[in-house]
Protein backbone atom coordinates (compact mmCIF):
# COMPACT_ATOMS: atom_id res chain seq x y z
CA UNK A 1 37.93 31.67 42.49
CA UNK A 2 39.47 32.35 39.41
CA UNK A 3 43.04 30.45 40.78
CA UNK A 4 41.29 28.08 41.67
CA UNK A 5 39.61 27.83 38.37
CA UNK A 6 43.25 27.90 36.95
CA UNK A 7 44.40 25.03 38.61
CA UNK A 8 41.56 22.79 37.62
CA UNK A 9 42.09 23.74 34.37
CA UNK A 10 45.47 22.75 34.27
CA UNK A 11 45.47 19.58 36.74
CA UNK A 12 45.02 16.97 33.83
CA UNK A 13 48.67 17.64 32.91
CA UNK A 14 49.87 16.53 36.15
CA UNK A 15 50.93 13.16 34.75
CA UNK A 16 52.02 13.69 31.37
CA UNK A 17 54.04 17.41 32.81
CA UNK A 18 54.92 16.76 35.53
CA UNK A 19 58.04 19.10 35.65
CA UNK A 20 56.40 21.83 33.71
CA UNK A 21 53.22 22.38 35.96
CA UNK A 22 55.67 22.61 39.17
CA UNK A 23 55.11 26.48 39.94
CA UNK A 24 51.28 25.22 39.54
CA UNK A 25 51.55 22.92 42.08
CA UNK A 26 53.84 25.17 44.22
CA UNK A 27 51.12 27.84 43.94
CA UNK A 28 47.91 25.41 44.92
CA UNK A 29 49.69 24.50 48.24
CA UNK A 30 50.54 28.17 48.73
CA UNK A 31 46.62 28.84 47.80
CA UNK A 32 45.64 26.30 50.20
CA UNK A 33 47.85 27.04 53.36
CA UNK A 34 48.90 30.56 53.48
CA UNK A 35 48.87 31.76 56.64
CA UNK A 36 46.62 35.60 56.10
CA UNK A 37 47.57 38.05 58.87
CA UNK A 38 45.39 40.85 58.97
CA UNK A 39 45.94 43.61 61.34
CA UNK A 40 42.95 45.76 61.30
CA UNK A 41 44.54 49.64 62.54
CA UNK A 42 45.91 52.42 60.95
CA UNK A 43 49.12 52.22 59.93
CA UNK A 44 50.87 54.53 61.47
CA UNK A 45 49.25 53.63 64.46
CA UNK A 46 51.83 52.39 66.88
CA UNK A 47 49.59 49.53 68.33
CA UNK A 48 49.79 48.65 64.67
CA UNK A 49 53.17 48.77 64.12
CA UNK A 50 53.87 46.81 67.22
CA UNK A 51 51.60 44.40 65.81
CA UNK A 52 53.75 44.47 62.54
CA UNK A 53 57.19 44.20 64.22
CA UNK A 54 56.12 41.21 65.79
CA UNK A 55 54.88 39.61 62.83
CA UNK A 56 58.18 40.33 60.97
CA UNK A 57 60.49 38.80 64.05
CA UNK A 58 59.35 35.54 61.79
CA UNK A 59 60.24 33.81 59.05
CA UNK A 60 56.86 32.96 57.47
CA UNK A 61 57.61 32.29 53.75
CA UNK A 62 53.93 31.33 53.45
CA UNK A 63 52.49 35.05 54.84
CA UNK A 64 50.01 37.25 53.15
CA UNK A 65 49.48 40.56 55.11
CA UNK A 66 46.95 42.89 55.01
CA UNK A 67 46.66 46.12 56.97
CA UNK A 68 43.16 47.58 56.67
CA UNK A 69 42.18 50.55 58.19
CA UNK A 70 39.06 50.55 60.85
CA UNK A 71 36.18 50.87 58.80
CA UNK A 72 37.10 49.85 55.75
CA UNK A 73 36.22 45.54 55.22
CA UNK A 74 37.49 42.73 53.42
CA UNK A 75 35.54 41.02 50.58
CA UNK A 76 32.64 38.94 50.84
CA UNK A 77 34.14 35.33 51.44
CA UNK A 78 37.53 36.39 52.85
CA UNK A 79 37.84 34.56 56.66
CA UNK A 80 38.32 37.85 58.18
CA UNK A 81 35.68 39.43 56.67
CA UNK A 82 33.53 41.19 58.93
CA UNK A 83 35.94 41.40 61.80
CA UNK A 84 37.22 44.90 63.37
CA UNK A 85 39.35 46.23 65.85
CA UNK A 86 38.52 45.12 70.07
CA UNK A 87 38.53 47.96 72.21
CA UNK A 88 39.54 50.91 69.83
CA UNK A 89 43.02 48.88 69.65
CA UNK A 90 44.69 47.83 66.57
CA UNK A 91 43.91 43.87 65.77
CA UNK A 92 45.07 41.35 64.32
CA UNK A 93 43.55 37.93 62.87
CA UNK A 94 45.63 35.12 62.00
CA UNK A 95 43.86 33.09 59.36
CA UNK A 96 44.50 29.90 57.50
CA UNK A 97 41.80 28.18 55.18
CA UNK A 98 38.59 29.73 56.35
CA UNK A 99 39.51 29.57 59.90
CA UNK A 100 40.71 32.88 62.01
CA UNK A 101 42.14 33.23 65.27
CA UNK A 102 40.55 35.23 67.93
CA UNK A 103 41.46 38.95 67.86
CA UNK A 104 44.44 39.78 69.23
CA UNK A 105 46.04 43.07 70.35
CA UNK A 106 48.90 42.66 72.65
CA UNK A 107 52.33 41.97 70.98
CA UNK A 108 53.66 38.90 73.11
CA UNK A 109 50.05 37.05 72.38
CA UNK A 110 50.85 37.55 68.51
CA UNK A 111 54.37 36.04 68.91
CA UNK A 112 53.18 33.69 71.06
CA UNK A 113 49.97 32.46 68.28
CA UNK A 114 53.02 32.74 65.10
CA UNK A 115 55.34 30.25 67.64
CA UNK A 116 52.77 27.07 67.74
């Protein structure tokens, strides 16, 4: 909320600063299409780190990663919020917007959701 309070704020400027609102404008797109991985395991977990390996076989200069341990939850309003682990396994979400993908546990489906 508050960056996207920022960027309203600042979005007047757009035509008379063009140049010096840039990193703004970098930072709504970035705000608008991240890609959020979460992987919901322990970390040390190896289903988890699996999970993690594959995600870093990718270039994804657009990834924000969270690793939250079974229990715990994301805030009110994240995508993922809500969602656990599927049978005891470590599990990962792949979210962009307010849309998530299925859970996922096995490695090769991961790299197979991060490759379309």
């Amino acid at each position: 909320d508050q960056a996207e309070a920022t960027i309203a704020a600042f979005s007047g400027e757009l035509a008379e600063n063009f140049f010096g609102l840039a990193t703004l404008i970098n930072n709504a797109e970035f705000l608008a299409r991240a890609l959020q991985a979460v992987i919901v395991g322990e970390r040390e977990d190896e289903g988890t780190q699996k999970l993690l390996r594959a995600l870093y076989g990718h270039c994804l200069p657009d990834l924000v990663l969270q690793v939250i341990e079974p229990g715990d939850s994301l805030p009110e309003g994240h995508p993922a919020a809500g969602k656990g682990q599927t049978g005891g396994k470590a599990t990962a979400y792949l979210c962009r917007g307010a849309t998530c993908s299925l859970p996922i546990t096995d490695p090769a489906e991961l790299e197979r959701a991060l490759s379309t």
